[in-house]
C-alpha atoms as a PDB file:
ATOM      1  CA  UNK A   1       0.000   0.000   0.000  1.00  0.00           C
ATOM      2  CA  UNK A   2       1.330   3.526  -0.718  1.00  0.00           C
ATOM      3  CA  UNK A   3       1.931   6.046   2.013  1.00  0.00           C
ATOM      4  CA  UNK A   4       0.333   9.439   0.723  1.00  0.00           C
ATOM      5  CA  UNK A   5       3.250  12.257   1.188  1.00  0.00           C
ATOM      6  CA  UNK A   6       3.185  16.217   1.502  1.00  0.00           C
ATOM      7  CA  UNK A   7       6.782  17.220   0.772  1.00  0.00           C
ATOM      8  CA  UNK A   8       7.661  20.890   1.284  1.00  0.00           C
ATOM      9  CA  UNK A   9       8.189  22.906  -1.533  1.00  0.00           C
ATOM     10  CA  UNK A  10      11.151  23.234  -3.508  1.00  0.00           C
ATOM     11  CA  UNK A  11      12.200  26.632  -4.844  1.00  0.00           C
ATOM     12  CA  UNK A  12      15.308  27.873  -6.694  1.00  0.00           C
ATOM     13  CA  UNK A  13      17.234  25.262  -9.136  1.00  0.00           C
ATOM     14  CA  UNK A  14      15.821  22.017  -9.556  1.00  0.00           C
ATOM     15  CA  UNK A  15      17.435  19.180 -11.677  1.00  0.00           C
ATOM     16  CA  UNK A  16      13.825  18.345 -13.605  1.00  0.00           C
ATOM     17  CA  UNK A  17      14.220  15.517 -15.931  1.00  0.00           C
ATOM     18  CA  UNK A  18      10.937  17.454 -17.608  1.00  0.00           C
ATOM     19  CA  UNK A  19       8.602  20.010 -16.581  1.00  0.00           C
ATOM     20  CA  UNK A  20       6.133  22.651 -17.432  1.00  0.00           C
ATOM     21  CA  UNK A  21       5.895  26.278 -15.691  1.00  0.00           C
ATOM     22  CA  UNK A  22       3.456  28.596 -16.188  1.00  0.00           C
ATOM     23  CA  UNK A  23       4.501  32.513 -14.694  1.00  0.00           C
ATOM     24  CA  UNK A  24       2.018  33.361 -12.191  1.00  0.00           C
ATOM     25  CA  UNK A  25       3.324  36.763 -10.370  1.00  0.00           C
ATOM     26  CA  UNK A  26       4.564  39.713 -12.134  1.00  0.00           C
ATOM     27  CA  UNK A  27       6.879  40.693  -8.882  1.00  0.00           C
ATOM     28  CA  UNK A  28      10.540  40.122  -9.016  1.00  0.00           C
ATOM     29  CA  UNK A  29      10.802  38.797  -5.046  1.00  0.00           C
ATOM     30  CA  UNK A  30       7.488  36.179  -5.840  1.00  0.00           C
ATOM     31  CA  UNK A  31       7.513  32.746  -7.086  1.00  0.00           C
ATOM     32  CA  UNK A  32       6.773  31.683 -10.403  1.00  0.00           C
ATOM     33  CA  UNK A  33       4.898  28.510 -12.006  1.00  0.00           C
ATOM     34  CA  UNK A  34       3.609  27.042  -8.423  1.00  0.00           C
ATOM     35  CA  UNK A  35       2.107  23.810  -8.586  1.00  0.00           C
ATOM     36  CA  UNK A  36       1.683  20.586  -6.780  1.00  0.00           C
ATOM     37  CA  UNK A  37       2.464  16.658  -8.748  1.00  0.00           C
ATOM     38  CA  UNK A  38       1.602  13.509  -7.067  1.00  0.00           C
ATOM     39  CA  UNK A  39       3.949  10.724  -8.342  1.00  0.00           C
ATOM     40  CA  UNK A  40       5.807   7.620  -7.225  1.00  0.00           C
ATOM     41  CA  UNK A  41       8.746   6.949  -5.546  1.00  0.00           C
ATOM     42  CA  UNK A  42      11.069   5.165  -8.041  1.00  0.00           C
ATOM     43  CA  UNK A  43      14.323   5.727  -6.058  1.00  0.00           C
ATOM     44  CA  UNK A  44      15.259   6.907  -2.592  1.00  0.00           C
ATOM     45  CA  UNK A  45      18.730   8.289  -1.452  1.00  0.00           C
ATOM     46  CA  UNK A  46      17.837   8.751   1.850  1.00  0.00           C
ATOM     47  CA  UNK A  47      21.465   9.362   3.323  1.00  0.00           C
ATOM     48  CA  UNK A  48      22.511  12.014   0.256  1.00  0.00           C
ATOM     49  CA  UNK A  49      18.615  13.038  -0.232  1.00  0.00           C
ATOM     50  CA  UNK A  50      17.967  12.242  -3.130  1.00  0.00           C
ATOM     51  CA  UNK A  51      14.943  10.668  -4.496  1.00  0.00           C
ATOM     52  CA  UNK A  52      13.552   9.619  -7.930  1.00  0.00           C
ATOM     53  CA  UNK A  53       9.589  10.336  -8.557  1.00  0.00           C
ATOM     54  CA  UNK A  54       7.495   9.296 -11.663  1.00  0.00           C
ATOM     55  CA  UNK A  55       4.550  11.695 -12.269  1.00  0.00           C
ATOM     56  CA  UNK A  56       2.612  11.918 -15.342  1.00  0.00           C
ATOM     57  CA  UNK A  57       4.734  14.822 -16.504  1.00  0.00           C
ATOM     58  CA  UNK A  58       8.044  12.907 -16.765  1.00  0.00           C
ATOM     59  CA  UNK A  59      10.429  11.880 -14.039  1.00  0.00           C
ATOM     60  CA  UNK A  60      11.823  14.237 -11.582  1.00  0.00           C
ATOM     61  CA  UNK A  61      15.136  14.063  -9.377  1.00  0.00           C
ATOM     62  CA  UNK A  62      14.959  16.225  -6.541  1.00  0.00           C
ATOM     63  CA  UNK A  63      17.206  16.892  -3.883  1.00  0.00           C
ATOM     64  CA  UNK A  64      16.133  17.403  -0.013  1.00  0.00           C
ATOM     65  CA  UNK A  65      17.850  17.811   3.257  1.00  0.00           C
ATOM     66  CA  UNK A  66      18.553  14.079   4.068  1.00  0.00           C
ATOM     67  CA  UNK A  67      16.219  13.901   7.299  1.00  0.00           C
ATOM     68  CA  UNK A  68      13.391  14.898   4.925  1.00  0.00           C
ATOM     69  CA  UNK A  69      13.724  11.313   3.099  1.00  0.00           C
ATOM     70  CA  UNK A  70      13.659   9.121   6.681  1.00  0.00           C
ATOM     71  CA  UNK A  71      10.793   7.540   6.278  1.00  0.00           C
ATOM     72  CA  UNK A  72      10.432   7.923   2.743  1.00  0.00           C
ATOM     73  CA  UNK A  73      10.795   4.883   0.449  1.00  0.00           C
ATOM     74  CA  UNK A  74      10.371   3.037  -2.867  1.00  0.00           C
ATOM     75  CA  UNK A  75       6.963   2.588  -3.979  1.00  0.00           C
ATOM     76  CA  UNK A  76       5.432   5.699  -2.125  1.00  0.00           C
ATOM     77  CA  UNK A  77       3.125   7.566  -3.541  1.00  0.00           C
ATOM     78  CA  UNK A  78       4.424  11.972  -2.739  1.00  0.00           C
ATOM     79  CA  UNK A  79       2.623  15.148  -3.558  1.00  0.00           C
ATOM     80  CA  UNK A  80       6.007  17.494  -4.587  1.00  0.00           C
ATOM     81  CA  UNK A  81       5.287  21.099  -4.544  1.00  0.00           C
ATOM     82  CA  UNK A  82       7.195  23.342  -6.694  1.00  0.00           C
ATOM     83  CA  UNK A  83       8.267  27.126  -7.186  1.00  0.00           C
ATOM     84  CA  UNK A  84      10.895  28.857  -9.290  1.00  0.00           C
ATOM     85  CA  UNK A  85      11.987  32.043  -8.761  1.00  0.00           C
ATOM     86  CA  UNK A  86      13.997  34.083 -11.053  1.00  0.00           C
ATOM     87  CA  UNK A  87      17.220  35.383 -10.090  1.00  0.00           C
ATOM     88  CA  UNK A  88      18.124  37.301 -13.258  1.00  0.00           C
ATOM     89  CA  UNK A  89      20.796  36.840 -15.619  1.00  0.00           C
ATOM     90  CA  UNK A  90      23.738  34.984 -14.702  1.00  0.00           C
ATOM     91  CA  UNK A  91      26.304  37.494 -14.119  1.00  0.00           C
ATOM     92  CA  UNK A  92      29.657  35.460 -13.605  1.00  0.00           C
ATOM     93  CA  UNK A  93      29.865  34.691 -17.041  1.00  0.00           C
ATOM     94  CA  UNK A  94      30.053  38.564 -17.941  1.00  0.00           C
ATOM     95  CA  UNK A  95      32.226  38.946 -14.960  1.00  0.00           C
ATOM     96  CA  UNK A  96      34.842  36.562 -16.785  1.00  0.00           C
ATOM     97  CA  UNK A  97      34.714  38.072 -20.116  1.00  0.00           C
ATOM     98  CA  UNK A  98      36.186  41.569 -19.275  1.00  0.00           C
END
């Protein structure tokens, strides 16, 4: 039997294996593209926190503080909720090119 999961949200850069987000704020401090997916846990990393969750978008890998993942495991079923936020353009690159 799965083990229905509210995992806190995630903001800033995710590693999404795919993904679709929609801007929702026009506010440079607010979050973008918020949404909730319920998926399954394919793969846990409970030490390193990582875990592995099919949805019906794709498959994510997401990262968490490790005591997040104790009592999380294979065959789970999670709700992930997710944010972005936009932090401008990446200025170390024009940094290095002077």
């Amino acid at each position: 039997m799965n083990i229905a999961r509210s995992v806190a949200a995630i903001f800033a850069s995710l590693a999404l294996a795919t993904g679709t987000f929609v801007a929702q704020s026009s506010g440079a401090d607010e979050m973008m593209g918020r949404h909730s997916m319920e998926g399954k846990v394919t793969s846990v990393d409970a030490k390193k926190g990582w875990v592995h969750v099919k949805t019906q978008e794709g498959t994510m890998i997401v990262h968490f503080p490790p005591s997040a993942l104790e009592g999380v495991k294979k065959g789970d079923t999670i709700n992930v909720d997710l944010a972005m936020k936009d932090n401008g353009p990446d200025t170390t690159k024009a940094k290095s090119q002077r």
